[in-house]
C-alpha atoms as a PDB file:
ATOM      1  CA  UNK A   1     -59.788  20.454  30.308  1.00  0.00           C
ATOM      2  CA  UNK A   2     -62.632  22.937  30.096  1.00  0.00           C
ATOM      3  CA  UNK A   3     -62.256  26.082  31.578  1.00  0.00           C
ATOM      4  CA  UNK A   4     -65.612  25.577  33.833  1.00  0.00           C
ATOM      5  CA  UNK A   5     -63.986  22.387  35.343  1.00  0.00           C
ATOM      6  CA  UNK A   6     -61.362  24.307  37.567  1.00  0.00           C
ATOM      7  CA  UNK A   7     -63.670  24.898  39.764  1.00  0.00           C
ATOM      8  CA  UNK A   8     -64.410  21.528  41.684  1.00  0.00           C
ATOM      9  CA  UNK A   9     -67.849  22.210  42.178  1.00  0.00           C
ATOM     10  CA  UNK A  10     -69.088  22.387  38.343  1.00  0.00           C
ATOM     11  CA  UNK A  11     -67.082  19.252  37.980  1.00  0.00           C
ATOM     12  CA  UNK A  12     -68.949  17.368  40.226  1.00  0.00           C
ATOM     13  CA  UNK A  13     -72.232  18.825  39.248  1.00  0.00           C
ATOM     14  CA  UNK A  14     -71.747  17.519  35.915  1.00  0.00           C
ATOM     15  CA  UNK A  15     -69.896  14.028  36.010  1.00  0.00           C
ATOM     16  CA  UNK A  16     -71.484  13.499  39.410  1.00  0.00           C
ATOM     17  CA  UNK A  17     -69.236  11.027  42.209  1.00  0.00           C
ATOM     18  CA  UNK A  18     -67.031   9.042  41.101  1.00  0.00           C
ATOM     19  CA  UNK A  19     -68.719   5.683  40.692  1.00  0.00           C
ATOM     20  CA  UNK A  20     -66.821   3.262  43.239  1.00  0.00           C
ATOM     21  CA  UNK A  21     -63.997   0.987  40.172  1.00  0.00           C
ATOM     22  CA  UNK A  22     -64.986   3.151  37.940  1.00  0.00           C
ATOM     23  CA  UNK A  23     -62.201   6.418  36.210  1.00  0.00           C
ATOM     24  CA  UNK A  24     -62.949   9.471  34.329  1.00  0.00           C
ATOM     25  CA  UNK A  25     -62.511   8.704  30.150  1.00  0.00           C
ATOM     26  CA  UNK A  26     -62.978  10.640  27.100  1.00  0.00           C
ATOM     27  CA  UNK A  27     -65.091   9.401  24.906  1.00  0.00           C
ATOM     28  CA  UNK A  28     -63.254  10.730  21.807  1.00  0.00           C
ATOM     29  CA  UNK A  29     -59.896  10.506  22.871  1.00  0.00           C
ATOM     30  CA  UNK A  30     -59.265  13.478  20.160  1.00  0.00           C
ATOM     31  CA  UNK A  31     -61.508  15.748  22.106  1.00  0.00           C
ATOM     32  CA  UNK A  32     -60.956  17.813  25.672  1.00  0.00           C
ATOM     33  CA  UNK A  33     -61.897  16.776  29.110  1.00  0.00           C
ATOM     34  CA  UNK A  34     -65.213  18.092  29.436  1.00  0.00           C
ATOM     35  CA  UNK A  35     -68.945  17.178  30.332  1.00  0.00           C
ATOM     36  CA  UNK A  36     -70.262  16.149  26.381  1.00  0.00           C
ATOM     37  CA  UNK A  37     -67.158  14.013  26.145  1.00  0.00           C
ATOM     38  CA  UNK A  38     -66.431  11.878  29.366  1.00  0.00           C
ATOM     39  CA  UNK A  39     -67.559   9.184  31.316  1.00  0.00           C
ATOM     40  CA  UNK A  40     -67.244   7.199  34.064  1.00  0.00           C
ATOM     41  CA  UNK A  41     -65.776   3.701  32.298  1.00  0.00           C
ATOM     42  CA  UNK A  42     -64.304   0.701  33.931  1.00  0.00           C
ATOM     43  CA  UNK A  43     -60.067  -0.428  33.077  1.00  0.00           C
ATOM     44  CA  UNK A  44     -61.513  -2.890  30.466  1.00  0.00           C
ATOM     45  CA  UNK A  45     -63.617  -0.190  28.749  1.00  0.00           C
ATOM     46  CA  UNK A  46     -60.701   2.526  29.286  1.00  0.00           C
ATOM     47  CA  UNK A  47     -58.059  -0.054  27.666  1.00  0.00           C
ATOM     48  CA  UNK A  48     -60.529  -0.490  24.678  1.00  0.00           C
ATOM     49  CA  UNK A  49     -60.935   3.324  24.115  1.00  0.00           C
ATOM     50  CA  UNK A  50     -57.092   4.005  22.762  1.00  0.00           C
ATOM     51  CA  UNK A  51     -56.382   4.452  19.213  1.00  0.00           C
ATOM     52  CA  UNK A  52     -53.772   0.920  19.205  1.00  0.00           C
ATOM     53  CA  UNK A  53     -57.117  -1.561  19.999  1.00  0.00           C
ATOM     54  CA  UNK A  54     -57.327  -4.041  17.008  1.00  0.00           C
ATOM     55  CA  UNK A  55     -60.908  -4.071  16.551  1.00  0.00           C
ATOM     56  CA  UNK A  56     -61.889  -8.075  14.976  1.00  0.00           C
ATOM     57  CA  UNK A  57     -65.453  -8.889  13.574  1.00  0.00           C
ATOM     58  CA  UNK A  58     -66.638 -12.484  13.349  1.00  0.00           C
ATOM     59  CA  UNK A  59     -70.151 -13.927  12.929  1.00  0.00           C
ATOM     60  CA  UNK A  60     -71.487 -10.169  12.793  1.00  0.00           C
ATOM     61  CA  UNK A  61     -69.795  -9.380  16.754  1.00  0.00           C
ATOM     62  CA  UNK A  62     -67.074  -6.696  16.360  1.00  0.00           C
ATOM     63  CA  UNK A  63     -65.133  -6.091  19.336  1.00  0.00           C
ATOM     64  CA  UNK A  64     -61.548  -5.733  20.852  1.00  0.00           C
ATOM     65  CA  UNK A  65     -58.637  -8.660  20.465  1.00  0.00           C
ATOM     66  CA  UNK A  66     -58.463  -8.902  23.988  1.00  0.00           C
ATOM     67  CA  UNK A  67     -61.822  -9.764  24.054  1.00  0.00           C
ATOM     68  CA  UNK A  68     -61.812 -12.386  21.302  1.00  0.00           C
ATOM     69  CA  UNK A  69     -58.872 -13.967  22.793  1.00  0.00           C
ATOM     70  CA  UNK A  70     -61.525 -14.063  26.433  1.00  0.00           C
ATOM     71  CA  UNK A  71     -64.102 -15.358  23.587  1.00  0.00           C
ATOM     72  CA  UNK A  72     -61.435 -18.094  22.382  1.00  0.00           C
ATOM     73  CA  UNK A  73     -60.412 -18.985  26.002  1.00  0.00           C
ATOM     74  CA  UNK A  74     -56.221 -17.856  24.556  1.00  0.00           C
ATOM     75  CA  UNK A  75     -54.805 -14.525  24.982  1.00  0.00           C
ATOM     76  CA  UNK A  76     -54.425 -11.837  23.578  1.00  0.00           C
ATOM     77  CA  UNK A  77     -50.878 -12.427  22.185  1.00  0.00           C
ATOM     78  CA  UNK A  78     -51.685 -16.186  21.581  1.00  0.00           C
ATOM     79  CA  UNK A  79     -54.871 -15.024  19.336  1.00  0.00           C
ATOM     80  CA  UNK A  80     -52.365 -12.438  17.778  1.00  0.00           C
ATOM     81  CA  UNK A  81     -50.038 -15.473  17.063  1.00  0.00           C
ATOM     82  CA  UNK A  82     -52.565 -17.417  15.647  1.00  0.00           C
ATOM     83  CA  UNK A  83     -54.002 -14.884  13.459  1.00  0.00           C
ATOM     84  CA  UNK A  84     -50.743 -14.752  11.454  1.00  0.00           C
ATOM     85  CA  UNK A  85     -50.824 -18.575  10.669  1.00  0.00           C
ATOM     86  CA  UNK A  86     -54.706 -18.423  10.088  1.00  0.00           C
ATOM     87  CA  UNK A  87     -55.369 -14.790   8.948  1.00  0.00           C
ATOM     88  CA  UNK A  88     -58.799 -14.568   9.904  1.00  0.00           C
ATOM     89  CA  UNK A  89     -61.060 -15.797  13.335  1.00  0.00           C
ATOM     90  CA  UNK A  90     -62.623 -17.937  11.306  1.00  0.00           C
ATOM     91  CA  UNK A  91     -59.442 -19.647  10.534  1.00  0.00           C
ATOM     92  CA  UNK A  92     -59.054 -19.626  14.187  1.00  0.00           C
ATOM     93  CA  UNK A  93     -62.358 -20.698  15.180  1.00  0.00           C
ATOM     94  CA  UNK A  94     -61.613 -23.558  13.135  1.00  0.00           C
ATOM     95  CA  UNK A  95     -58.033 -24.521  14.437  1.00  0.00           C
ATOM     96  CA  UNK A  96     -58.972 -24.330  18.064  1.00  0.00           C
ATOM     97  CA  UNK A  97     -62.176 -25.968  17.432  1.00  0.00           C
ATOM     98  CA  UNK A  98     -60.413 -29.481  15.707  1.00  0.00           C
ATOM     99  CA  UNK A  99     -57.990 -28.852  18.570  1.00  0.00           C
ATOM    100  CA  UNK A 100     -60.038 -29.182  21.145  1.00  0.00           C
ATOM    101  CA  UNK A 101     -62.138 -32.656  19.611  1.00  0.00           C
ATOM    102  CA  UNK A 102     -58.302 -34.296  19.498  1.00  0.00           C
ATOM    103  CA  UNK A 103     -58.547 -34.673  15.650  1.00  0.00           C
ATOM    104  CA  UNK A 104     -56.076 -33.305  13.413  1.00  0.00           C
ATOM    105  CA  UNK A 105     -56.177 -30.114  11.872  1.00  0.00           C
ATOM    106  CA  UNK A 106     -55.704 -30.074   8.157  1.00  0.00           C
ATOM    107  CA  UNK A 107     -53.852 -26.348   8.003  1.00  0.00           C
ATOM    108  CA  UNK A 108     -51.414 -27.748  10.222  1.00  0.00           C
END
């Protein structure tokens, strides 16, 4: 933590209240606690800041697994699973998609 923020009142002058579901987050989570580098950030946004999140691209999106699984309606250790049978979210696009229209999936 910066020196300047052990005194209460320069914290507060800089990250203002604390916004009401909101926690304080470093941006870089390689950096100190200090004005240039945190935020006010929901859980969600929190969870997504750690250096474990699999980041996933697909159709030019990029964002967390957890929030592809959301995307895919499974979660996130169900999209996991799948992604080892069908490597890719394409792959899983198109398993859950033949799933869902009751035909049979050729992979299978």
């Amino acid at each position: 933590m910066c020196p300047e923020w052990d005194d209460f009142e320069v914290f507060l002058a800089d990250m203002g209240e604390r916004p009401k579901g909101l926690s304080i987050d470093r941006k870089d989570n390689n950096g100190g606690y200090c004005r240039e580098n945190c935020r006010w950030a929901t859980r969600e946004e929190q969870n997504n800041n750690t250096r474990v999140v699999r980041w996933l691209s697909y159709k030019g999106k990029t964002q967390s697994l957890s929030a592809w699984g959301r995307h895919f309606g499974v979660s996130a250790g169900a999209l996991h699973g799948l992604l080892k049978k069908h490597s890719t979210l394409e792959g899983v696009a198109e398993y859950l998609r033949h799933r869902s229209t009751g035909r049979q999936y050729i992979g299978e």
